[in-house]
C-alpha atoms as a PDB file:
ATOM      1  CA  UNK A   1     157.655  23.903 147.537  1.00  0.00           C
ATOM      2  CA  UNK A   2     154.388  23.829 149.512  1.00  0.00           C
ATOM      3  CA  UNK A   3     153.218  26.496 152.024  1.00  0.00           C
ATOM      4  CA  UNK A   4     152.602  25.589 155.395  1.00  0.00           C
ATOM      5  CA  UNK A   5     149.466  25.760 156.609  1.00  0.00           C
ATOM      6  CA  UNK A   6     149.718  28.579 158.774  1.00  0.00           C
ATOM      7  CA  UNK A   7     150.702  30.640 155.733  1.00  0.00           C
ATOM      8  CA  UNK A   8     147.967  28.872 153.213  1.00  0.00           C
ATOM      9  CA  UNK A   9     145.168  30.143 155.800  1.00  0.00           C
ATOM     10  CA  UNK A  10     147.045  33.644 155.996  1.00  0.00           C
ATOM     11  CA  UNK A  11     146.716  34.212 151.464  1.00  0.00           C
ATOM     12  CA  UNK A  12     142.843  32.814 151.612  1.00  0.00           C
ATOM     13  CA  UNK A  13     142.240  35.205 154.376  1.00  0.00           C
ATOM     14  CA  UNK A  14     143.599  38.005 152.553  1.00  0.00           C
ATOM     15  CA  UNK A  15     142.320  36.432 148.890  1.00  0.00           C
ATOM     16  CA  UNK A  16     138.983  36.690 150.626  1.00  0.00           C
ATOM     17  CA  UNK A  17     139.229  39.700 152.093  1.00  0.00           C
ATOM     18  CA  UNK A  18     140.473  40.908 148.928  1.00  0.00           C
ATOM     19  CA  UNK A  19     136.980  39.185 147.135  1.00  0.00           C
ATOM     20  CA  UNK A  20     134.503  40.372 149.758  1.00  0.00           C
ATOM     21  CA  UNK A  21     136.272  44.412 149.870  1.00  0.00           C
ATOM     22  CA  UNK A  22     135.713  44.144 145.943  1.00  0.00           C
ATOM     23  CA  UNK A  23     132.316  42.611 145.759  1.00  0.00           C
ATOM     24  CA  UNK A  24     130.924  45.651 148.209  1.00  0.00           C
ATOM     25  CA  UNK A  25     132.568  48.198 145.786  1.00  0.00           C
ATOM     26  CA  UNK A  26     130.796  46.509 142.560  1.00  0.00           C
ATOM     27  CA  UNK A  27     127.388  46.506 145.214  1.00  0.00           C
ATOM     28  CA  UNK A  28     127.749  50.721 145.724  1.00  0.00           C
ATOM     29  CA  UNK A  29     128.788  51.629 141.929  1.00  0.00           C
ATOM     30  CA  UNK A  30     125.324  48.885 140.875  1.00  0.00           C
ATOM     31  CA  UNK A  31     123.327  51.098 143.901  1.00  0.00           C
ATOM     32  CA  UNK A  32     124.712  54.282 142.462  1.00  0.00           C
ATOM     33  CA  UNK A  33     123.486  53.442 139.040  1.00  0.00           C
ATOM     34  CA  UNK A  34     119.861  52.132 139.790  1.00  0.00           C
ATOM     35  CA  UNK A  35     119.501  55.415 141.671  1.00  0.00           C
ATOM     36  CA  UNK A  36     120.478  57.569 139.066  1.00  0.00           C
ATOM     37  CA  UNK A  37     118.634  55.649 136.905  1.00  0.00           C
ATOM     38  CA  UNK A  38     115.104  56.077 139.040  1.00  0.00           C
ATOM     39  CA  UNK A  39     116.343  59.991 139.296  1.00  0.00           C
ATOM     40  CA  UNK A  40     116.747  60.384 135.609  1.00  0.00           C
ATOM     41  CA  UNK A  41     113.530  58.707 134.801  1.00  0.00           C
ATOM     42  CA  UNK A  42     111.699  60.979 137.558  1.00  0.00           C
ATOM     43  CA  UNK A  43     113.140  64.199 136.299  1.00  0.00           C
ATOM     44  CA  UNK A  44     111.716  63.140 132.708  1.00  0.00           C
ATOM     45  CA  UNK A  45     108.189  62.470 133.872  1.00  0.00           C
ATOM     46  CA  UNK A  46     108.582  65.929 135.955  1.00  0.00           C
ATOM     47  CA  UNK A  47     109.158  67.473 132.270  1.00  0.00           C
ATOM     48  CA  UNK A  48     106.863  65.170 130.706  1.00  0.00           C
ATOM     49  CA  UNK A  49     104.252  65.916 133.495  1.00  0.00           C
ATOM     50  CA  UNK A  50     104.760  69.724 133.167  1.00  0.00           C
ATOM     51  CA  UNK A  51     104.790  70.337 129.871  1.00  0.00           C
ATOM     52  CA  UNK A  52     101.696  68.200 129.608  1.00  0.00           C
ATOM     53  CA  UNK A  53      99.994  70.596 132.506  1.00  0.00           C
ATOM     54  CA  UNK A  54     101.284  73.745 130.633  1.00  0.00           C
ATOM     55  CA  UNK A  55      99.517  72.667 127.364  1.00  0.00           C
ATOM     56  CA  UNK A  56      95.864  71.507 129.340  1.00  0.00           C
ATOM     57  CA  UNK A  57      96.452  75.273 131.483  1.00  0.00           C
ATOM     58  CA  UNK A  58      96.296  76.800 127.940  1.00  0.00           C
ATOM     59  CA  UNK A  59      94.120  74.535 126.440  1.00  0.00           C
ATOM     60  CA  UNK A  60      91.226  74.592 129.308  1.00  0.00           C
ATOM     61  CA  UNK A  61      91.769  78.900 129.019  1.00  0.00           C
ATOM     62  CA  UNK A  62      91.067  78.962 125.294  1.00  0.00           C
ATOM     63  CA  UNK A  63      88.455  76.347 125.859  1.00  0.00           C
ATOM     64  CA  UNK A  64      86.862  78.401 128.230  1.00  0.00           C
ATOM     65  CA  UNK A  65      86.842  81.893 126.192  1.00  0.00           C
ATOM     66  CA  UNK A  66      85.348  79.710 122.889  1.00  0.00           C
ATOM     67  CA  UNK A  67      82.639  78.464 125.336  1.00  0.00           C
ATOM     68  CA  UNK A  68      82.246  81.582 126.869  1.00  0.00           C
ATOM     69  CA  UNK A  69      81.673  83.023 123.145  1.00  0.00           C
ATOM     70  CA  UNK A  70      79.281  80.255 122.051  1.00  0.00           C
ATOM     71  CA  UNK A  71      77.137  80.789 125.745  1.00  0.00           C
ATOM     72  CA  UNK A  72      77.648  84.610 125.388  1.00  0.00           C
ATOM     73  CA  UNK A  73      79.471  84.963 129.136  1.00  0.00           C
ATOM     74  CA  UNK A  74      82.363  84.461 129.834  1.00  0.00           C
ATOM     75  CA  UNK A  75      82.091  82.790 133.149  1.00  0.00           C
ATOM     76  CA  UNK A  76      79.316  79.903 131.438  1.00  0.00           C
ATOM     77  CA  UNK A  77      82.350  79.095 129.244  1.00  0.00           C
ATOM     78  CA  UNK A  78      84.983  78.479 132.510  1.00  0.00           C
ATOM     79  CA  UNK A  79      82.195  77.067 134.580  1.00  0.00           C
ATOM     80  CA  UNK A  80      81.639  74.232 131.544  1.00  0.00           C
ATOM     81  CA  UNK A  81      85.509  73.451 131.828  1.00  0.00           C
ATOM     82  CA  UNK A  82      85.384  73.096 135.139  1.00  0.00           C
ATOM     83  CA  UNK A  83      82.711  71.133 134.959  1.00  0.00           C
ATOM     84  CA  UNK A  84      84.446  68.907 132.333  1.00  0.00           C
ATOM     85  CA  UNK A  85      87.453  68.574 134.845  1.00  0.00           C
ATOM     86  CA  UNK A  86      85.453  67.156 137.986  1.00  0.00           C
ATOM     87  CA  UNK A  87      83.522  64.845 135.610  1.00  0.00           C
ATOM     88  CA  UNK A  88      87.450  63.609 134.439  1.00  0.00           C
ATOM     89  CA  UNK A  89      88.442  63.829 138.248  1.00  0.00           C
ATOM     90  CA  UNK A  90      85.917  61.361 140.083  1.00  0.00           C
ATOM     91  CA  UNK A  91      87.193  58.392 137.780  1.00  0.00           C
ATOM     92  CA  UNK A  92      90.886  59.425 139.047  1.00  0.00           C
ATOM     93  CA  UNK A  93      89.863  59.502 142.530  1.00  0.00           C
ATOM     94  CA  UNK A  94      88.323  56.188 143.133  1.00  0.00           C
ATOM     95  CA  UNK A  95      91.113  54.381 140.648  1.00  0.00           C
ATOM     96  CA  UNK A  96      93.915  56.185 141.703  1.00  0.00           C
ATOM     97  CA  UNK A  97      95.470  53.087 143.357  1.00  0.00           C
ATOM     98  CA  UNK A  98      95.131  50.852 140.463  1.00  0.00           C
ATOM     99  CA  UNK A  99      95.754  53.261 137.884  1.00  0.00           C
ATOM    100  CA  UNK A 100      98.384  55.541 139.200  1.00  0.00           C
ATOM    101  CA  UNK A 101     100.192  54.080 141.858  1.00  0.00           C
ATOM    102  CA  UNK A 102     100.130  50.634 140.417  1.00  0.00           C
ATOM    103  CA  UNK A 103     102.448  51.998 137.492  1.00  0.00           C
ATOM    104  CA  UNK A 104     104.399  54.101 139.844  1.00  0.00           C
ATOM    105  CA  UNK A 105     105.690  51.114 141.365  1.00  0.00           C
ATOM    106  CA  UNK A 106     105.732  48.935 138.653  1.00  0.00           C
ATOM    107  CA  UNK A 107     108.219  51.602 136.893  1.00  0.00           C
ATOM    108  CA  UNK A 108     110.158  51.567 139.702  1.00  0.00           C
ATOM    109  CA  UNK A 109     110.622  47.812 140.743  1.00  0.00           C
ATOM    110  CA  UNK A 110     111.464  47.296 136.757  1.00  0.00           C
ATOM    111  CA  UNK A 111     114.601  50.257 137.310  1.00  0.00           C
ATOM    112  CA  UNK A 112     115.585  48.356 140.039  1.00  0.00           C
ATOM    113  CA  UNK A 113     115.583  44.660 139.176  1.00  0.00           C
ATOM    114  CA  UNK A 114     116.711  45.603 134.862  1.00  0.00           C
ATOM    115  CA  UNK A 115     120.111  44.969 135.640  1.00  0.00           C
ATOM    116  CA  UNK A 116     119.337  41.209 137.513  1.00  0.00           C
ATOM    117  CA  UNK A 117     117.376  40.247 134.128  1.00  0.00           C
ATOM    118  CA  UNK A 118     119.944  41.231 131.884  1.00  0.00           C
ATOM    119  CA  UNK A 119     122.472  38.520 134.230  1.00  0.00           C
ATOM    120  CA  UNK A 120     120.262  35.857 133.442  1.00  0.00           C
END
């Protein structure tokens, strides 16, 4: 028993729109998941990135009182620190691009495109 034609056409239409319906859903749930992905790995760094600030806040304070104690004033001691931080800033400042940002997006476009590799 074949199907006519106009009935053939009619079950690929609907097979297809069936495929294409199903292929969008798989497209959202593989979006969903490289976004939570990138938002998991940015609230990480946040922590990372905090707790590291938290420890160089205390560190640069007791830094600064031992200096302060070795130059006998206080404010030597905090001005020394501070002058240890610009010295570590310029460097930051005129490589920020290739240092920072570069891994930024590097991080990012390797989220996005881990799930391609592993197909391959």
């Amino acid at each position: 028993m074949e199907l006519e034609p106009v009935d053939f056409f009619q079950e690929l239409k609907g097979l297809v729109t069936d495929y294409l319906a199903a292929r969008l859903k798989l497209m959202k749930y593989e979006i969903y998941e490289k976004t939570a992905k990138i938002a998991a790995s940015m609230f990480s760094a946040f922590v990372i990135v905090l707790l590291v600030v938290l420890v160089l806040l205390f560190f640069s304070i007791s830094l600064g009182f031992y200096l302060g104690a070795l130059f006998d004033s206080t404010g030597a001691g905090f001005l020394a620190v501070t002058g240890l931080y610009l010295i570590l800033l310029v460097p930051f400042i005129f490589f920020r691009k290739k240092w920072i940002e570069k891994i930024i997006v590097n991080r990012v476009l390797d989220q996005l495109t881990e799930k391609e590799e592993e197909e391959l």
